[in-house]
Protein backbone atom coordinates (compact mmCIF):
# COMPACT_ATOMS: atom_id res chain seq x y z
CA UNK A 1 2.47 -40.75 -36.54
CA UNK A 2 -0.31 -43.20 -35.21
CA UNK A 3 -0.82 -41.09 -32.09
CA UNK A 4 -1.28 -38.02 -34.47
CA UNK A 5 -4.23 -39.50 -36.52
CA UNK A 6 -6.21 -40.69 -33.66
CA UNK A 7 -5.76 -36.78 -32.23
CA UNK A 8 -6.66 -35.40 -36.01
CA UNK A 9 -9.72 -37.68 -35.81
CA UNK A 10 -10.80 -36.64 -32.37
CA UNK A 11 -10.57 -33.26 -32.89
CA UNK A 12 -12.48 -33.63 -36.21
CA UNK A 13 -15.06 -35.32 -34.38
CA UNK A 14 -15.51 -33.11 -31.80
CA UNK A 15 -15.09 -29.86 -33.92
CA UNK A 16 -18.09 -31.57 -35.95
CA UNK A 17 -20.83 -32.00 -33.00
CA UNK A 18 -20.19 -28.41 -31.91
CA UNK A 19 -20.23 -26.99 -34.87
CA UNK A 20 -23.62 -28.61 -35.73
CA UNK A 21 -24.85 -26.61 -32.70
CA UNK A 22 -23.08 -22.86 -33.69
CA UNK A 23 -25.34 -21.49 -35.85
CA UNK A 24 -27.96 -21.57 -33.15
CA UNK A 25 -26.27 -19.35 -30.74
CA UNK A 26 -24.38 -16.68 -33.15
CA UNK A 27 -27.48 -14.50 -32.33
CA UNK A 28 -25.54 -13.86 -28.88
CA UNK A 29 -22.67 -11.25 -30.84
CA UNK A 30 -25.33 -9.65 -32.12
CA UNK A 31 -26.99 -9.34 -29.04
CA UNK A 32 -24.32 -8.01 -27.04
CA UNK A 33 -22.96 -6.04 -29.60
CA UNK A 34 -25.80 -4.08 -29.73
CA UNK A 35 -26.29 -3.61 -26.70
CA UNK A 36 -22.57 -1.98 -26.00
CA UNK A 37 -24.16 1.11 -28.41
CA UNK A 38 -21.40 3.75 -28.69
CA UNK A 39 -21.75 6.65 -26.06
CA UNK A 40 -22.85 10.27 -27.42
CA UNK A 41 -20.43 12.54 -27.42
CA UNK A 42 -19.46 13.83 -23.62
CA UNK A 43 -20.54 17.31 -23.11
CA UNK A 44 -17.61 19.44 -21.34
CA UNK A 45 -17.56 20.51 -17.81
CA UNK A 46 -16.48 23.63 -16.12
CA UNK A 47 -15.41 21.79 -12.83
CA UNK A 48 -16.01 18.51 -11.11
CA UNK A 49 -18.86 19.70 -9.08
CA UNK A 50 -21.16 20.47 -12.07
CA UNK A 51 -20.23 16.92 -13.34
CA UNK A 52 -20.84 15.65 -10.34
CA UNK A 53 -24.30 16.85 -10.25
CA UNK A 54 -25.22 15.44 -13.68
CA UNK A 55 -27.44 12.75 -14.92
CA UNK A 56 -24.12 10.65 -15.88
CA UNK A 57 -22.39 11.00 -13.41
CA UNK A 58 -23.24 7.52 -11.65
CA UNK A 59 -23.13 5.47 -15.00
CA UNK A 60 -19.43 6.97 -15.66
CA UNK A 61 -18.37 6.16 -11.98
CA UNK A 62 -19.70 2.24 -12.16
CA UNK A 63 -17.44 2.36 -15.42
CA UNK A 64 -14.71 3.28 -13.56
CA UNK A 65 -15.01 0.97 -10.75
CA UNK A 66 -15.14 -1.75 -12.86
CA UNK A 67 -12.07 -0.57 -14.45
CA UNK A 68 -10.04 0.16 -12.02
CA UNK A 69 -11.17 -3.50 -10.66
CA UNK A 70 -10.06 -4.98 -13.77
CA UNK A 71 -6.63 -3.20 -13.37
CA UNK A 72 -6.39 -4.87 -9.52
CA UNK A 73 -7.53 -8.35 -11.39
CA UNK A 74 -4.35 -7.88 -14.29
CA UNK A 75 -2.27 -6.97 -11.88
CA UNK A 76 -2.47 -10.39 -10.08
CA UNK A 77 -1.16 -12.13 -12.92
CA UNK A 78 2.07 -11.41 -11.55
CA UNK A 79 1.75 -13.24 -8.87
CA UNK A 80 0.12 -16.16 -10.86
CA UNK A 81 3.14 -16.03 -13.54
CA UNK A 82 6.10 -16.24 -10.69
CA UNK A 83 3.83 -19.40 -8.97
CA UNK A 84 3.50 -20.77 -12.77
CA UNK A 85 7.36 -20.18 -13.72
CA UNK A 86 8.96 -21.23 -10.64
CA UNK A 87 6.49 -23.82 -10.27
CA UNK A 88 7.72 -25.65 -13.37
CA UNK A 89 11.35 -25.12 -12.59
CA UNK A 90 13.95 -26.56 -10.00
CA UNK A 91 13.96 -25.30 -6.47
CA UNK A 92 17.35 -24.17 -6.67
CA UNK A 93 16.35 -21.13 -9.34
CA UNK A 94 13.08 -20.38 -7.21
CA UNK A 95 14.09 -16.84 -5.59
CA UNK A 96 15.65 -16.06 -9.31
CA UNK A 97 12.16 -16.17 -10.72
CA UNK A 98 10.39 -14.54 -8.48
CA UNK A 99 12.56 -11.56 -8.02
CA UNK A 100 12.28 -11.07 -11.91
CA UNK A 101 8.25 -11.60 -11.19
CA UNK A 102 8.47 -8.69 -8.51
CA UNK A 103 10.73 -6.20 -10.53
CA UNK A 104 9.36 -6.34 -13.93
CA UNK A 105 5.84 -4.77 -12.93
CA UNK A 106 7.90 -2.25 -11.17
CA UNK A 107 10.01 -1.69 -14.09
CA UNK A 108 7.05 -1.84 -16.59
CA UNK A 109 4.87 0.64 -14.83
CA UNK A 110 7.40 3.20 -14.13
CA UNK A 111 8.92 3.25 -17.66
CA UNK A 112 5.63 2.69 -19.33
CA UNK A 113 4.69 6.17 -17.36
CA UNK A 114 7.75 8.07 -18.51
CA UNK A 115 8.10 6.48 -22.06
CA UNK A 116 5.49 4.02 -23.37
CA UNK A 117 1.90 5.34 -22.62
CA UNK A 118 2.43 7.97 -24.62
CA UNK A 119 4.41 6.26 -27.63
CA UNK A 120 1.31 3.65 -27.67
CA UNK A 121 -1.03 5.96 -27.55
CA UNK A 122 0.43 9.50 -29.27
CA UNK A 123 -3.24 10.66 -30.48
CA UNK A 124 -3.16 9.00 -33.95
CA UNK A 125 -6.02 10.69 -36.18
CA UNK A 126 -8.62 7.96 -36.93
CA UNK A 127 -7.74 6.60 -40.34
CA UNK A 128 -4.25 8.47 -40.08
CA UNK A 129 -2.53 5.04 -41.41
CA UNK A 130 0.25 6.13 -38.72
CA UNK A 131 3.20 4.02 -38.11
CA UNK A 132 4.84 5.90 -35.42
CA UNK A 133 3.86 8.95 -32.71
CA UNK A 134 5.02 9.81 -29.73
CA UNK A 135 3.19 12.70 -27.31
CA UNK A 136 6.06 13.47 -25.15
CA UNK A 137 7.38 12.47 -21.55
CA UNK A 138 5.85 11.67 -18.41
CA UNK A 139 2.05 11.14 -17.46
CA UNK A 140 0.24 14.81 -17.55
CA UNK A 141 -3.02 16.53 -18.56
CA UNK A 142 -3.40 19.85 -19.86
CA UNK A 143 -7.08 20.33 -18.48
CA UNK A 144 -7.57 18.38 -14.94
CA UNK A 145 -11.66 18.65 -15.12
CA UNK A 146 -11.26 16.81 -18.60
CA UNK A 147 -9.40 14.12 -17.07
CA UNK A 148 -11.63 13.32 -14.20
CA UNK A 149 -15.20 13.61 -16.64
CA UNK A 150 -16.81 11.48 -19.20
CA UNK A 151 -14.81 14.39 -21.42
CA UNK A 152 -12.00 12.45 -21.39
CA UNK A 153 -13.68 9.05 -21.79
CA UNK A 154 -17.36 7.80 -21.83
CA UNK A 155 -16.21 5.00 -19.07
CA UNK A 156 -13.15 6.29 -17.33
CA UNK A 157 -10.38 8.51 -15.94
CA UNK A 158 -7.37 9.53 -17.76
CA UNK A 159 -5.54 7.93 -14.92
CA UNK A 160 -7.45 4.84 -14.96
CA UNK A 161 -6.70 4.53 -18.61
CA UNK A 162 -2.96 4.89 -17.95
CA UNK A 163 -3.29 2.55 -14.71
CA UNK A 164 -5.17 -0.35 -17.09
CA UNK A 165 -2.65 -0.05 -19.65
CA UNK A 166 0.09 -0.42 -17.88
CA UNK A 167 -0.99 -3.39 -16.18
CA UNK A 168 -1.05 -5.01 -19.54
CA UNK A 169 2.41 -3.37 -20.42
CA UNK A 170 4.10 -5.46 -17.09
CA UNK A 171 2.15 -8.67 -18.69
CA UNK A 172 4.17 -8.64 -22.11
CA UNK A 173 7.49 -8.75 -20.28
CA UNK A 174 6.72 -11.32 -17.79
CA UNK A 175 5.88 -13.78 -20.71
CA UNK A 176 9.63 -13.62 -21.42
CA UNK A 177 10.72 -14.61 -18.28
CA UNK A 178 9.66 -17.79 -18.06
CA UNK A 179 11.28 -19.03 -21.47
CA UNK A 180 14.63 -17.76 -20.51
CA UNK A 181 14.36 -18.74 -17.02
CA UNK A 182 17.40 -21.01 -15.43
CA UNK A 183 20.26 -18.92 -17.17
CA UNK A 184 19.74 -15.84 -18.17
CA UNK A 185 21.89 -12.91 -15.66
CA UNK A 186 19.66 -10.84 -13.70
CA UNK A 187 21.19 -8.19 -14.96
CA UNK A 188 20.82 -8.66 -18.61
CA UNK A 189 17.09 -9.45 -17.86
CA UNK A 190 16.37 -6.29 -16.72
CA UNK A 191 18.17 -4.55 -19.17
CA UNK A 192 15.97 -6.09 -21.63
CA UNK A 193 13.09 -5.94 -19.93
CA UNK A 194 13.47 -2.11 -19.82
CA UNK A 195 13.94 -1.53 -23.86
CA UNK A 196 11.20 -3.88 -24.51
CA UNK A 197 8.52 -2.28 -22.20
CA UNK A 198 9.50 0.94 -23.28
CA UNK A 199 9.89 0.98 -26.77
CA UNK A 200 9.01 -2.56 -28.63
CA UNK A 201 5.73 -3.15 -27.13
CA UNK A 202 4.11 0.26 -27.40
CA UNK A 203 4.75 0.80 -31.00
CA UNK A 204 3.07 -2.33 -32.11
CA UNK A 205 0.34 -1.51 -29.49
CA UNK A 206 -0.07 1.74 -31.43
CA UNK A 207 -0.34 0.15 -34.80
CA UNK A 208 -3.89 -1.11 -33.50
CA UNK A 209 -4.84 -0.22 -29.59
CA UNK A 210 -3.41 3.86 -30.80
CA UNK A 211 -5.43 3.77 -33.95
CA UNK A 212 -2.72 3.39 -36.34
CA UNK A 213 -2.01 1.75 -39.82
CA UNK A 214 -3.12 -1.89 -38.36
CA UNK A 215 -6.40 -0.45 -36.89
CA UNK A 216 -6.86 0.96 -40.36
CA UNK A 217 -6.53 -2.19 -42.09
CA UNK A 218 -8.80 -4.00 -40.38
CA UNK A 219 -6.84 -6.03 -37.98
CA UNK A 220 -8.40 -6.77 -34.67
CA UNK A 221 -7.37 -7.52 -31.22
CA UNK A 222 -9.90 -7.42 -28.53
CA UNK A 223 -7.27 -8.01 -25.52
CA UNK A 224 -4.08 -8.88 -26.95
CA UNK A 225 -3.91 -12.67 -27.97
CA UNK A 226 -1.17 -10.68 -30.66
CA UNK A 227 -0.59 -7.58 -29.35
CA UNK A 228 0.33 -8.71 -26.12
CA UNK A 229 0.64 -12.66 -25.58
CA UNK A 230 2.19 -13.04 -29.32
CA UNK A 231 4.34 -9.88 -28.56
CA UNK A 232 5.90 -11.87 -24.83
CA UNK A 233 6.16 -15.24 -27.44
CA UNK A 234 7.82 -13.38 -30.31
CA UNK A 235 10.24 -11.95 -27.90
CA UNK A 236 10.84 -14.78 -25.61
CA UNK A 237 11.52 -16.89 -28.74
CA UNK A 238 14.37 -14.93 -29.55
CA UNK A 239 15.85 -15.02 -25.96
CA UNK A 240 15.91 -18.55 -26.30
CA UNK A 241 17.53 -18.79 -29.11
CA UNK A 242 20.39 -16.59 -28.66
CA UNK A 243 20.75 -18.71 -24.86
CA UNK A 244 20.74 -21.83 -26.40
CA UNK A 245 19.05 -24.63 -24.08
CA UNK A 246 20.04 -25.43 -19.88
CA UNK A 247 22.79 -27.65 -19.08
CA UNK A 248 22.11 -31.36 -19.80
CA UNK A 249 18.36 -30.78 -21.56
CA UNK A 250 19.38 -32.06 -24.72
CA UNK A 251 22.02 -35.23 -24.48
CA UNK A 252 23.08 -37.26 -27.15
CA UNK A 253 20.69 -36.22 -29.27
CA UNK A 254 17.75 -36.74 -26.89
CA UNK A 255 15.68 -35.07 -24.80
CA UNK A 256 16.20 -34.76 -21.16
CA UNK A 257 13.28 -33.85 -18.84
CA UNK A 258 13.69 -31.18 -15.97
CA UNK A 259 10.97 -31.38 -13.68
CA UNK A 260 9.69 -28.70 -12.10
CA UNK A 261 9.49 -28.63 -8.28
CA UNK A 262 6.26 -28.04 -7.25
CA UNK A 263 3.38 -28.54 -9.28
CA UNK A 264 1.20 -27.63 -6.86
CA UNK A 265 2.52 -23.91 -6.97
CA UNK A 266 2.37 -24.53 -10.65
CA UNK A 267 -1.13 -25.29 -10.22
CA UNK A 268 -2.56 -22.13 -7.61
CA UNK A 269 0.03 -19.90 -10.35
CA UNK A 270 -2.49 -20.86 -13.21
CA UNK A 271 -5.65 -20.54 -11.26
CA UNK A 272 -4.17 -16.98 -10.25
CA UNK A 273 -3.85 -16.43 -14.12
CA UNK A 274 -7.41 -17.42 -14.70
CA UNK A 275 -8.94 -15.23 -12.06
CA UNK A 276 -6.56 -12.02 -13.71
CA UNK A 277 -8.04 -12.88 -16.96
CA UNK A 278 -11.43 -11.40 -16.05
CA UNK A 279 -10.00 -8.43 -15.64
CA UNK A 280 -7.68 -8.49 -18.26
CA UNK A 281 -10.46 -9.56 -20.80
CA UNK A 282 -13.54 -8.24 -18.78
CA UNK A 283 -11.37 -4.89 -18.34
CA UNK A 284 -11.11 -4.54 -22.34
CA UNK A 285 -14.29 -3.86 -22.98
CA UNK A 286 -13.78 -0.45 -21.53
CA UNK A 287 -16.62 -0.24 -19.68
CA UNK A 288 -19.26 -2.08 -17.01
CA UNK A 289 -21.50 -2.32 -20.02
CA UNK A 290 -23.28 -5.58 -18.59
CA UNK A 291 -23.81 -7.39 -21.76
CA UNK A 292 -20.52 -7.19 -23.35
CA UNK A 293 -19.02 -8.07 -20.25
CA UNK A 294 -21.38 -10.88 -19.18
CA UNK A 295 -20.66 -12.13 -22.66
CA UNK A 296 -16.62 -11.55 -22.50
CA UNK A 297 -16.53 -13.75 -19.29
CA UNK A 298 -18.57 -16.16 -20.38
CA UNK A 299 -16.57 -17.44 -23.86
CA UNK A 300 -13.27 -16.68 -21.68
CA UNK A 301 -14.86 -19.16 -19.02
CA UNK A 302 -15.43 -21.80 -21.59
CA UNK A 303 -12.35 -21.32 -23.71
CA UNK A 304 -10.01 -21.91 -20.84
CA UNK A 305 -11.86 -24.97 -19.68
CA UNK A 306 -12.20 -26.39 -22.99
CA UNK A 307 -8.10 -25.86 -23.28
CA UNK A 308 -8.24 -28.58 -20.56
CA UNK A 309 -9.91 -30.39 -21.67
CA UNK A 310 -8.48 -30.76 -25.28
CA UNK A 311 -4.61 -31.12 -23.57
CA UNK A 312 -5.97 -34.09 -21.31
CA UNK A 313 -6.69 -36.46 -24.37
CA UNK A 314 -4.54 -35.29 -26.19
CA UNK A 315 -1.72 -35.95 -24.20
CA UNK A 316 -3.61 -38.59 -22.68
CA UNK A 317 -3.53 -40.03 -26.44
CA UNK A 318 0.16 -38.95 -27.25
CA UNK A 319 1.86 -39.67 -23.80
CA UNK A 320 -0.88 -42.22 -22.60
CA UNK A 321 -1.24 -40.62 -19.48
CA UNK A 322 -3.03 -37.47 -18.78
CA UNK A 323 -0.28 -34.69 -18.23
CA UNK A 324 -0.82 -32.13 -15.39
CA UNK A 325 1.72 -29.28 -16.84
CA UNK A 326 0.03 -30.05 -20.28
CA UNK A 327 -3.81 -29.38 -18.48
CA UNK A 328 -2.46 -26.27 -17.22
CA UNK A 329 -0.71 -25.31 -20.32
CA UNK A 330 -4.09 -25.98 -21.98
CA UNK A 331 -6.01 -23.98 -19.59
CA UNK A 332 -3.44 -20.85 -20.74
CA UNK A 333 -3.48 -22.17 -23.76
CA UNK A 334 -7.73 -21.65 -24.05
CA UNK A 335 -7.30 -18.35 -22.59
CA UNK A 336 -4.84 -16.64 -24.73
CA UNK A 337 -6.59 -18.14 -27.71
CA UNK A 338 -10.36 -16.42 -26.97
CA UNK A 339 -8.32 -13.39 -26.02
CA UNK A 340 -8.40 -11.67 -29.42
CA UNK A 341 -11.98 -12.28 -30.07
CA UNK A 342 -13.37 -12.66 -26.74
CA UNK A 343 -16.44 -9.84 -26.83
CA UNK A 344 -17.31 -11.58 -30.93
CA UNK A 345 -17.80 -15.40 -29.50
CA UNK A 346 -21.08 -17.52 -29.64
CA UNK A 347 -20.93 -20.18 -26.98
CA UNK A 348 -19.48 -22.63 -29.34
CA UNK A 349 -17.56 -20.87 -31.08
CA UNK A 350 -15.46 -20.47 -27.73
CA UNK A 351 -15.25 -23.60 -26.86
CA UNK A 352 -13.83 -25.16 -30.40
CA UNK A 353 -11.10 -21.99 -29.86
CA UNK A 354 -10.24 -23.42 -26.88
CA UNK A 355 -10.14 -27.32 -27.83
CA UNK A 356 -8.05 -26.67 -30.66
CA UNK A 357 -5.97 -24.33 -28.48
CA UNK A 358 -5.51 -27.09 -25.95
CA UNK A 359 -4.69 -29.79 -28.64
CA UNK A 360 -2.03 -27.56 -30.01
CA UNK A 361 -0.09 -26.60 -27.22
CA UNK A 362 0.32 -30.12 -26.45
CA UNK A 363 1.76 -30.70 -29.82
CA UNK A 364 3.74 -27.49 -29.63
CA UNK A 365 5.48 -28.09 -26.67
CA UNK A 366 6.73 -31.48 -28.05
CA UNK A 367 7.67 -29.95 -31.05
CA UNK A 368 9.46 -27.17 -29.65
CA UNK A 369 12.03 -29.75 -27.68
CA UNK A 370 12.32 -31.35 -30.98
CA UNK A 371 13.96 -28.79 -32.38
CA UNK A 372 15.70 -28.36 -29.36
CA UNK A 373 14.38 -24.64 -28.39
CA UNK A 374 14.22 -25.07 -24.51
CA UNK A 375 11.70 -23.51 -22.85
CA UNK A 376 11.17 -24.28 -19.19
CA UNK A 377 7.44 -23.27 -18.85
CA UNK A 378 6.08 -23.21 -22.01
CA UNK A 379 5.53 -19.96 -22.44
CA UNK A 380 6.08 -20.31 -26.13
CA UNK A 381 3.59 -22.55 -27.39
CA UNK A 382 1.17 -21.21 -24.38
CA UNK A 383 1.53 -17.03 -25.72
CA UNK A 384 3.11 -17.36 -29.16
CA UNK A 385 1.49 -20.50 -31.11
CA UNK A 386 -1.91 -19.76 -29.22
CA UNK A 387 -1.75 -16.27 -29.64
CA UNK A 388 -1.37 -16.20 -33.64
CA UNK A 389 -4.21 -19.10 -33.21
CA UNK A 390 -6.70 -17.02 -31.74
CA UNK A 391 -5.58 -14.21 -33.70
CA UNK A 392 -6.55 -16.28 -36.85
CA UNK A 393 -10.05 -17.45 -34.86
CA UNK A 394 -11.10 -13.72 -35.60
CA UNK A 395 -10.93 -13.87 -39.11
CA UNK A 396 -12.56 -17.44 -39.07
CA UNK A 397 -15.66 -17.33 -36.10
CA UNK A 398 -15.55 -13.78 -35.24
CA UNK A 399 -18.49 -11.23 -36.19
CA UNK A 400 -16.94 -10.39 -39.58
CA UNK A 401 -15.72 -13.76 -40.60
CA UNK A 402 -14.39 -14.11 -43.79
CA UNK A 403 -11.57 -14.39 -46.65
CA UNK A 404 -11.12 -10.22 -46.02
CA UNK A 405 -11.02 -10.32 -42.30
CA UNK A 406 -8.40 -13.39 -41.75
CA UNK A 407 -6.39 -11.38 -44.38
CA UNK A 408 -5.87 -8.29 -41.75
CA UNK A 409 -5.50 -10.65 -38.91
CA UNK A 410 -2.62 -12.36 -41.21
CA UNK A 411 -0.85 -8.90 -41.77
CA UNK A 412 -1.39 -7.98 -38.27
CA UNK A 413 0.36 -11.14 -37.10
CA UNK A 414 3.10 -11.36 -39.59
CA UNK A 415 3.68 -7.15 -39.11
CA UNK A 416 4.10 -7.36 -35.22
CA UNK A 417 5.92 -10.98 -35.19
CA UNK A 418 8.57 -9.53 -37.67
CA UNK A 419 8.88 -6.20 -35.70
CA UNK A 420 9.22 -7.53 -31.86
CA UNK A 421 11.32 -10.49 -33.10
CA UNK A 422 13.98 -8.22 -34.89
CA UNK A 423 13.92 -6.28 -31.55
CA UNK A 424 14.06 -8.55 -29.45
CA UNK A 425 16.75 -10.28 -31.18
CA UNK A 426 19.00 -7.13 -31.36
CA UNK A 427 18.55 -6.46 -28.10
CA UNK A 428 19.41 -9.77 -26.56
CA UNK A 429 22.47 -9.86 -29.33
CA UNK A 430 23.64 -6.03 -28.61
CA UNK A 431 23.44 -7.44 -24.60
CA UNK A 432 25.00 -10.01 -24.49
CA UNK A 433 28.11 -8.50 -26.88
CA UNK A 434 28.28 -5.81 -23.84
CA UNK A 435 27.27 -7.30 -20.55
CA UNK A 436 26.75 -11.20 -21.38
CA UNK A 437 23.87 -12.60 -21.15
CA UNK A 438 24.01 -15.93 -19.55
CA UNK A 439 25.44 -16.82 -16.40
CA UNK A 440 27.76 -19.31 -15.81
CA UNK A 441 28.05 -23.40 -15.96
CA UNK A 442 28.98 -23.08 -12.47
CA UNK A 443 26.15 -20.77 -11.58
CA UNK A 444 23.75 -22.60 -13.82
CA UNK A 445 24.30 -26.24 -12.13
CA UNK A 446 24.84 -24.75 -8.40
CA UNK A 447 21.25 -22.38 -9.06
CA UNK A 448 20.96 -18.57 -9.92
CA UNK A 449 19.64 -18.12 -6.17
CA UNK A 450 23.02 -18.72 -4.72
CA UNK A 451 25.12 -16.96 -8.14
CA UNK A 452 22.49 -14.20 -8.15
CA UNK A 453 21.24 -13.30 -5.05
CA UNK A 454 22.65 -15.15 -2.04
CA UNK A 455 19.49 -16.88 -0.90
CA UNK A 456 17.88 -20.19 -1.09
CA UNK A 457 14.15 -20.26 -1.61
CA UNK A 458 14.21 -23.35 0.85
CA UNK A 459 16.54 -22.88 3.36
CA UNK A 460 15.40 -25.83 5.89
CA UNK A 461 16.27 -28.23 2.52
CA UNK A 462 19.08 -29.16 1.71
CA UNK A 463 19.50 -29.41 -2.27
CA UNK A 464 20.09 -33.00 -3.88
CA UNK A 465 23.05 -33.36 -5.79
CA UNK A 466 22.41 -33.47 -9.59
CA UNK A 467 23.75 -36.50 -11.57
């Protein structure tokens, strides 16, 4: 309890200098805002040589390249996630993780092409209040000129739109891998993996991202600290409760650290994860506009770094001694927290999102092995607890702060948490009635990397016995 009031009181004192110094800089949203003004509407074109000879045609291509770049930088995060995961598990489950970090982009970009780019985004009717759409199979245009021109989109493609999108469709999945990882079956995983890509995330991305009943209410997510970070932590939280906690975490009614086995890997995985986020945030604002974009990597910038920074004391006050996983965590931590607001964020505004998100994720991840939910990486205090965080940081610093606004961001919390948990759950339960879903105590102890795929990640080592 003592450690816990000296962390209230440092984060009290801390949220109090910088907040003396936020009023001064909330001119910035306003700033930026207005410079992003909303493009006229797009004349049509009779082919792509006329379009290609018009006055837009260079601002709509910079737009593009910048998306397209941002859809290279998200894309990376899948690397970064399989460094992170396997990272801050054993040796022995290495190859496990990083096959399930290879297949699930493949998985989520093929079925999000066939299923889930057009169930997220079915052409809802502004102000439609629509819960549900779907615009049929596959990844087609009826008019190819529309497609390539500013007809389709001020700033891009119809296949860069798909491409973006289905970058961040990859990202929601992977979140769940790392909270199951050490003994969930291959098989199952991917099973899972499939149903949620394809059906569970897109429908909550339509409530809001497809103009639906969310987007009506209010709600807002700039880049998914709910939508998609929340979505991966409402869904790994149910894997891990249906797979119950690894062999020997929790003896005797106390907890049992497994160290991961290379925290250096751990370490280039998160930097990876920061570099993707300036395309996955940057990449949101849907165009090069330079302001908005400036002013999206800026507050991501200090967000993460403040998450550092607020998981060093704080576990430097808690554990007394400064925690490397918990500094990374709190580096994810800061940058799923600004995600949700990141293009509405003064300077300072940022960085208290990203202390407090730092601060918390320390406390969640002790709290989580108190209640005996094991989850190897953190994933669920990094993308769940700091995802309905900066959800909430909307309603409370964002450009239409307020009682009204933190209401929406409440219902558009508590509407997709209820609706990708209940999936998820399901699904896990429904699997593992038919195909199992956890491998077994023989597996688990001797490593999924011999069970599941024949290999060792570190061949020239030979593994030390486990006591």
């Amino acid at each position: 309890m003592k450690y816990l009031i000296k962390t209230s009181l440092l984060i009290l004192l801390i949220t109090a200098g910088i907040t003396c110094a936020w009023a001064q800089d909330t001119n910035v949203i306003a700033a930026a805002t207005e410079a992003a003004a909303t493009a006229e509407e797009a004349p049509k074109y009779a082919d792509l040589d006329a379009f290609a000879a018009s006055p837009g045609y260079s601002i709509f291509t910079a737009h593009n390249l910048w998306m397209m770049l941002c859809a290279a930088l998200v894309f990376i995060m899948n690397l970064g996630f399989g460094c992170v995961e396997s990272g801050l598990t054993r040796s022995k489950n290495a190859v496990n993780i990083m096959f399930k970090n290879a297949i699930v982009p493949c998985l989520g970009i093929v079925t999000y092409a066939f299923v889930g780019f057009n169930l997220m985004y079915p052409g809802f009717a502004e102000g439609s209040g629509s819960w549900f759409g779907f615009a049929g199979f596959g990844v087609s245009v009826a008019d190819d000129v529309a497609a390539l021109t500013d007809s389709y989109n001020a700033g891009y493609t119809y296949w860069t739109d798909f491409l973006f999108q289905a970058m961040f469709a990859a990202t929601a999945a992977t979140i769940v891998s790392g909270a199951v990882a050490e003994r969930i079956k291959l098989s199952s995983f991917i099973v899972f993996t499939i149903l949620f890509v394809t059906i569970s995330y897109p429908i909550t991305g339509s409530w809001k991202w497809g103009l639906g009943w969310l987007n009506d209410a209010g709600f807002y997510d700039f880049a998914g600290s709910t939508l998609v970070h929340s979505v991966g932590g409402w869904g790994a939280l149910a894997g891990v409760i249906i797979l119950g906690p690894r062999l020997g975490k929790y003896v005797g009614g106390r907890v049992r650290p497994i160290l991961g086995h290379s925290m250096p890997l751990a370490t280039i995985g998160v930097f990876l994860l920061w570099l993707g986020w300036f395309g996955f945030n940057g990449g949101s604002v849907l165009s090069a506009n330079p302001a908005l974009v400036s002013l999206t990597l800026v507050t991501t910038c200090l967000a993460a770094a403040a998450g550092a920074i607020g998981a060093m004391i704080t576990s430097w006050v808690v554990l007394k001694k400064p925690d490397l996983s918990m500094v990374l965590n709190g580096i994810l931590a800061g940058l799923v927290g600004i995600t949700a607001g990141a293009d509405q964020m003064a300077m300072t505004s940022s960085l208290i999102i990203g202390l407090v998100s730092g601060i918390v994720v320390v406390f969640s991840v002790l709290f989580f092995d108190k209640v005996k939910l094991d989850d190897p990486v953190g994933a669920l205090s990094v993308h769940l607890v700091c995802g309905i965080w900066g959800t909430l940081a909307v309603g409370i610093f964002g450009a239409k702060a307020g009682g009204a606004q933190l209401i929406s961001q409440l219902k558009g919390i508590i509407a997709v948490g209820l609706f990708t948990f209940i999936f998820a759950f399901v699904a896990f339960f429904v699997i593992k009635m038919v195909m199992g879903l956890r491998v077994s105590a023989e597996e688990e102890m001797e490593g999924l990397d011999i069970g599941e795929h024949g290999n060792h990640a570190y061949p020239d080592f030979q593994p030390m016995a486990e006591k």
